[in-house]
Protein backbone atom coordinates (compact mmCIF):
# COMPACT_ATOMS: atom_id res chain seq x y z
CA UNK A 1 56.80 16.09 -3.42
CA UNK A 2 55.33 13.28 -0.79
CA UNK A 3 53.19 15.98 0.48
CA UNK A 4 50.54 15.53 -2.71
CA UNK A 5 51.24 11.92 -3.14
CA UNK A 6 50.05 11.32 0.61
CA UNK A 7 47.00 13.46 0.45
CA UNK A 8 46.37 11.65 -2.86
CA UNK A 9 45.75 8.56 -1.22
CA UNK A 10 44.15 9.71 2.12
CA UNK A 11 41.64 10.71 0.00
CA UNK A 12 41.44 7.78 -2.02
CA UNK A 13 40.94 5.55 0.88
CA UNK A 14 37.75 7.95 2.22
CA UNK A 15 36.18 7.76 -0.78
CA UNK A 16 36.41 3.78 -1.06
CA UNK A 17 34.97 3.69 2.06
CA UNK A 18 31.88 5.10 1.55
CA UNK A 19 30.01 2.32 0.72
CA UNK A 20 26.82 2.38 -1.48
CA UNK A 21 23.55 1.99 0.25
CA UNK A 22 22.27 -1.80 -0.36
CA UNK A 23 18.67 -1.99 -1.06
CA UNK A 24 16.22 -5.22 -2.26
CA UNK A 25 14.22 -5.07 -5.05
CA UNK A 26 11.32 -7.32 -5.81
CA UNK A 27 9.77 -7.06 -9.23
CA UNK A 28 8.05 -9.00 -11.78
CA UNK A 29 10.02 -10.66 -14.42
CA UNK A 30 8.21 -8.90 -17.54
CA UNK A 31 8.26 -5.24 -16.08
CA UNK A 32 10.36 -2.55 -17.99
CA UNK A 33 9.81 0.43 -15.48
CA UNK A 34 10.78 -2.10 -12.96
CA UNK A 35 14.56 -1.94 -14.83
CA UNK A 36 14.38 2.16 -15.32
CA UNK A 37 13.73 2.61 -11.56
CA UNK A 38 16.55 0.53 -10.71
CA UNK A 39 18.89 2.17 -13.03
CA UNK A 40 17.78 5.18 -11.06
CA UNK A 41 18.86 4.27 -7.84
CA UNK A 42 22.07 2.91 -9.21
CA UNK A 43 22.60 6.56 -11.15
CA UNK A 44 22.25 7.50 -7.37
CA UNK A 45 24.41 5.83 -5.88
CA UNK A 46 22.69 2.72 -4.66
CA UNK A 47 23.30 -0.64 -4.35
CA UNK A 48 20.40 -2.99 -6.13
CA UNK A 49 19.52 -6.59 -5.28
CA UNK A 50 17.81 -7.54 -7.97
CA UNK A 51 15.04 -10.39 -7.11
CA UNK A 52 12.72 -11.33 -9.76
CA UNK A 53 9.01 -12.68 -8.72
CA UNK A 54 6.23 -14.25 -9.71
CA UNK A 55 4.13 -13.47 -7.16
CA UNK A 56 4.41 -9.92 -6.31
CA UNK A 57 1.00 -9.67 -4.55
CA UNK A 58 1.97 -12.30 -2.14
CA UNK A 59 6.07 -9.55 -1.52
CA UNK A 60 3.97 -6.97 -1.11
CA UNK A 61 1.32 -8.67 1.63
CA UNK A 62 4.67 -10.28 3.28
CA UNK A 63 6.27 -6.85 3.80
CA UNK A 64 3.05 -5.15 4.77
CA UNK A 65 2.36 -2.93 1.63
CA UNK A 66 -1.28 -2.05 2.05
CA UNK A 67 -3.27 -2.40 -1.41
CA UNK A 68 -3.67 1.20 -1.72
CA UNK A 69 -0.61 2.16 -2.22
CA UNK A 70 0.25 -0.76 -4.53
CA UNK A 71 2.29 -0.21 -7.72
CA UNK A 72 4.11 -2.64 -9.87
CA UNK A 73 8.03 -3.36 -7.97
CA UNK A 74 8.59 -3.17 -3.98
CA UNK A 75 11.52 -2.39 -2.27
CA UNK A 76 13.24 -2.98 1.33
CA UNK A 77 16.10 -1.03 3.10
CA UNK A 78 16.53 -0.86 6.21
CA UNK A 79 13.73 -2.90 7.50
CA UNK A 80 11.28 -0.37 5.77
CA UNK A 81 9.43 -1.11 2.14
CA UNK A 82 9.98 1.41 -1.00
CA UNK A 83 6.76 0.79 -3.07
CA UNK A 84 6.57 1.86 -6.59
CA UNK A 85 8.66 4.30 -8.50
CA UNK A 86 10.27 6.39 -5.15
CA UNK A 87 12.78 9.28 -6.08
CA UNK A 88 16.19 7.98 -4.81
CA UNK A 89 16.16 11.61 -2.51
CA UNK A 90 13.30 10.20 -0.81
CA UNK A 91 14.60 6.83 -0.02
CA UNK A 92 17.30 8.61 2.02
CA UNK A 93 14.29 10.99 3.76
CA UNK A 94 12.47 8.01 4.95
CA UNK A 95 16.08 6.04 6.22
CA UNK A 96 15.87 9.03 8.74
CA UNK A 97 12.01 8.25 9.63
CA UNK A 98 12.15 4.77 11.89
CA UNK A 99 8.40 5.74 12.84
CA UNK A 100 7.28 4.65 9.00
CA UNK A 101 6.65 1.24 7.83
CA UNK A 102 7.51 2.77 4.63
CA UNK A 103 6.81 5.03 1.51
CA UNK A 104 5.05 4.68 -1.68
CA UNK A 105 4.22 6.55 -4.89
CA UNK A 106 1.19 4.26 -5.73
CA UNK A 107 -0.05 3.31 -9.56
CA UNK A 108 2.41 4.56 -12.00
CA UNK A 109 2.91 8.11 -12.23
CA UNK A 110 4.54 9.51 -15.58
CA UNK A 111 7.44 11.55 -14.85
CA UNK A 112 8.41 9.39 -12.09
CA UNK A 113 11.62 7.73 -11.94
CA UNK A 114 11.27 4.95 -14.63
CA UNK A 115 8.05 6.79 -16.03
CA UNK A 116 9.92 9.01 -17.58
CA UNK A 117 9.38 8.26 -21.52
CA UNK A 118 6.84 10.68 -22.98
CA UNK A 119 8.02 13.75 -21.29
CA UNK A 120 4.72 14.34 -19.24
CA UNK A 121 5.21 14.70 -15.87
CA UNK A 122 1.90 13.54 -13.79
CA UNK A 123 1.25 15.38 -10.45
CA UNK A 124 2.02 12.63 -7.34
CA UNK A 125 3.42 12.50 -4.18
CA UNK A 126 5.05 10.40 -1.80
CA UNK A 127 3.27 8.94 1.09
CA UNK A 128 4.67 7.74 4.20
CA UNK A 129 3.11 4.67 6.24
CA UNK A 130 3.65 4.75 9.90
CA UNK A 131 2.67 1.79 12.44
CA UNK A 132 -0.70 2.74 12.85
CA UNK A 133 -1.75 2.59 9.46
CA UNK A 134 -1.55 6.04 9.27
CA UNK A 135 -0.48 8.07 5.94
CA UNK A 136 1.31 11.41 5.94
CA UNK A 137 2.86 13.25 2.80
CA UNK A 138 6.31 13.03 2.75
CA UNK A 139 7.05 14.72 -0.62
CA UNK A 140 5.04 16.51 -3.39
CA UNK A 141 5.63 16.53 -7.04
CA UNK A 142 3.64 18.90 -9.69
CA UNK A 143 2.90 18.03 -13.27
CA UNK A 144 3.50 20.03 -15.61
């Protein structure tokens, strides 16, 4: 009868000690998809500081977001920015990319995470920025 109650909490304690990844979020105070986007990466297991701004041209020039790839909220984990509305999945492909300033879906693509009212799904992708200045694809979405 111990047997099950042990194993019980061994796995208990493994699963409290996965912690949630932590990430920033800097967004404008009157921005909706800001909220959705969030909510996404807290559906997904993420951890959101939530900092409102009024400035968010003045974030994104701090953290090095070049203008085109601008979109409405920016993000920071792990040193690297997360501009505009990022799929979760692809926050964790560019944690394993140290090369890359960071990624970014720019303008506002419906269908995106946080775009997703409407039901259209735009064609975008997500570009990574590496030190150079240099862009690469790092993931490709269709439209339907």
């Amino acid at each position: 009868m111990r047997m099950p109650i042990l194993l019980a909490g061994l796995f208990a304690g493994l699963a409290q000690a996965a912690e949630p990844l932590t990430i920033e979020v800097y967004r404008d105070p009157n921005c909706g998809c800001c909220k959705a986007w969030i909510g996404h990466l807290q559906d997904n297991g993420f951890s959101v500081n939530d900092h409102v701004e009024n400035d968010m041209s003045a974030v994104k020039q701090r953290l090095g977001v070049p203008p085109r790839l601008a979109s409405c909220h920016t993000g920071v984990i792990d040193g690297q920015f997360v501009e505009g509305h990022v799929p979760a999945a692809d926050i964790l492909k560019l944690r394993q990319q140290p090369d890359l300033l960071g990624a970014a879906v720019p303008g506002m693509p419906a269908g995106s995470p946080g775009m997703e009212a409407g039901g259209r799904q735009q064609a975008y992708q997500v570009i990574g920025l590496d030190k150079r200045g240099d862009q690469r694809v790092l993931s490709d979405y269709p439209g339907n």
